[in-house]
Structure formats: structure tokens, C-alpha cells
Protein backbone atom coordinates (compact mmCIF):
# COMPACT_ATOMS: atom_id res chain seq x y z
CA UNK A 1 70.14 78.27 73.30
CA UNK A 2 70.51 75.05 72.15
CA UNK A 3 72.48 72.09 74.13
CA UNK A 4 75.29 72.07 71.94
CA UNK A 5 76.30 75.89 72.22
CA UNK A 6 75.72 74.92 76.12
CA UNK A 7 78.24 71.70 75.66
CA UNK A 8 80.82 74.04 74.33
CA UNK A 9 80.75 76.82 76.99
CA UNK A 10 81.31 74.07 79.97
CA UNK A 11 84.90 73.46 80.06
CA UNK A 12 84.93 77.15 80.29
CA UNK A 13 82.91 77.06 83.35
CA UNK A 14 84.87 74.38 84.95
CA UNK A 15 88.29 76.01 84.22
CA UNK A 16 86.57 78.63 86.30
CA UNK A 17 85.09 76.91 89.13
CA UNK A 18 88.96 74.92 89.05
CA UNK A 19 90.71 77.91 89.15
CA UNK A 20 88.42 79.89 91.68
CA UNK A 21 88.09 76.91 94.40
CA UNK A 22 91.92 75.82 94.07
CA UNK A 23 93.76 79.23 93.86
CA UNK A 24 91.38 82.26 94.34
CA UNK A 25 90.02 81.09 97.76
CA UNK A 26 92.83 78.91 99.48
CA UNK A 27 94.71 82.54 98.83
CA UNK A 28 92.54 85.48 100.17
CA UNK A 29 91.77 82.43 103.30
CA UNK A 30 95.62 82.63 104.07
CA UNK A 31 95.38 86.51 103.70
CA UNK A 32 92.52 86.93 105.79
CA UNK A 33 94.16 85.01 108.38
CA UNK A 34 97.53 86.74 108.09
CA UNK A 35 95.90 90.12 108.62
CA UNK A 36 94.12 88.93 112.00
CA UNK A 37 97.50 87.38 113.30
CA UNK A 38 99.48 90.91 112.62
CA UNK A 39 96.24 92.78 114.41
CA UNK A 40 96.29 90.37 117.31
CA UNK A 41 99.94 91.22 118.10
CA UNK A 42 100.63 92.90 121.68
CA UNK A 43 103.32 94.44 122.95
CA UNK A 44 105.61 91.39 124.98
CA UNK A 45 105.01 89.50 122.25
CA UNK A 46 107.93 86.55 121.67
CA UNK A 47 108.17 86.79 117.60
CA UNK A 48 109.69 85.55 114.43
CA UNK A 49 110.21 87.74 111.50
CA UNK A 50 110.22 87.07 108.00
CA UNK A 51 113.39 87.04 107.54
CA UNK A 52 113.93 85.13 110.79
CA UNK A 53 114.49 87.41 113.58
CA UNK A 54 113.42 86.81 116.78
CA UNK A 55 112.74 88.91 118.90
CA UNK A 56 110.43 90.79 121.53
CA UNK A 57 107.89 93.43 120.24
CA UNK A 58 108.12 96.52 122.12
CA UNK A 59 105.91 99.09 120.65
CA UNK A 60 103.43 98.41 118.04
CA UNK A 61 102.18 101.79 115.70
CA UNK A 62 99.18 101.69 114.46
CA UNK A 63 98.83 104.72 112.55
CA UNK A 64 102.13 103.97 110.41
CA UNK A 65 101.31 99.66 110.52
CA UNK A 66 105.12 99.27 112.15
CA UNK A 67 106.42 97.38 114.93
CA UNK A 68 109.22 97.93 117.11
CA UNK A 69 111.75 94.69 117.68
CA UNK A 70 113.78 94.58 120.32
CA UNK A 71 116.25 92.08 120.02
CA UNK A 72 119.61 90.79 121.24
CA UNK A 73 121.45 93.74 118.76
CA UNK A 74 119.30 96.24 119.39
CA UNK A 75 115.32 97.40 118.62
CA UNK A 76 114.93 97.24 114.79
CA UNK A 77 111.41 98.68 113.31
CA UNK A 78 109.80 96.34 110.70
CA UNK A 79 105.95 96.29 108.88
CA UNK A 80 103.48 94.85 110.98
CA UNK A 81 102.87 92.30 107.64
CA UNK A 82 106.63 90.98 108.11
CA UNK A 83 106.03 89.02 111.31
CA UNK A 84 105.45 85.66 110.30
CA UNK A 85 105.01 83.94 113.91
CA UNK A 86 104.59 83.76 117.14
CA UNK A 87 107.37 82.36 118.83
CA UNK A 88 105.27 81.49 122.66
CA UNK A 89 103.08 79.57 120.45
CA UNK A 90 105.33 77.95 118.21
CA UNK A 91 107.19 76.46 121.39
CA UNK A 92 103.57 75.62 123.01
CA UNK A 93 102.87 73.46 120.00
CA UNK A 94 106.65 71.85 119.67
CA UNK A 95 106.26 70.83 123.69
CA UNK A 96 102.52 69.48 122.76
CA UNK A 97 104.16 67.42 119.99
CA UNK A 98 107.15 65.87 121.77
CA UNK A 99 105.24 64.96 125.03
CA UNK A 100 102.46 63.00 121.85
């Protein structure tokens, strides 16, 4: 191989490496910290849903990956993937903020 035939393959290679370091691996980092987050729920939790329910979890099952809601209407059964927060830690880190 010659240096011009490697010249031309670069930009290739850098669309790539571009395309790999800003989109491929920002994304399965955000997954990969998503799926620990829905593992490390308990039951007592204080969450936030998706689609912005609060409420408390009160049974987690982990053969069908569903949790059990209870909240102010009743106990509601999402995916274990729709929680999108914790709501005790969300209000730890608001407090930490305001007293800054």
C-alpha cells in the first residue's frame, strides 16, 4: 500500500472514530447505567415514572421485569425500565443544592 491509497481511506477512519466516541459509547454508558438503577430498586422505594408518576414501589417481580406502584389512586404495575428516578434522592440532592 502506498501513502496515497492510505490518505484516501482516513476520513473514513475518522468518521468512525467520530461517530463511535460521540454516539456509540455516550449511549450504551447511559444504558448500562439505566439497567443498574432499575436492578438497584427495593421495595419502599419513593419513585418517579416515566411518564411522571410518583409513587411508592410495593412489590418488585423479577421473573416478569414489573413493578408494582402504589400510589395516591391506587397500585398500578409498570416495566421495571419505565422508572426514571428516584424520588428520596432527587429531594436529597435539591436540599444539598439550596442549602449551596
Amino acid at each position: 500500500m502506498d501513502t496515497n491509497t492510505i490518505i484516501n481511506f482516513a476520513p473514513y477512519v475518522l468518521i468512525i472514530a467520530v461517530f463511535y466516541f460521540l454516539i456509540m459509547r455516550p449511549q450504551s454508558k447511559k444504558r448500562k447505567e439505566e439497567k443498574e438503577f432499575a436492578d438497584s430498586l427495593k421495595v419502599g422505594s419513593k419513585v418517579i415514572t416515566t411518564s411522571g408518576i410518583h409513587g411508592k414501589v410495593n412489590q418488585i417481580n423479577a421473573d416478569k421485569g414489573t413493578v408494582m406502584i402504589e400510589t395516591g389512586a391506587g397500585k398500578i404495575v409498570f416495566e421495571r425500565n419505565a422508572i426514571s428516578a428516584e424520588l428520596s434522592k432527587k429531594l436529597n440532592e435539591t436540599a444539598i443544592t439550596k442549602e449551596d
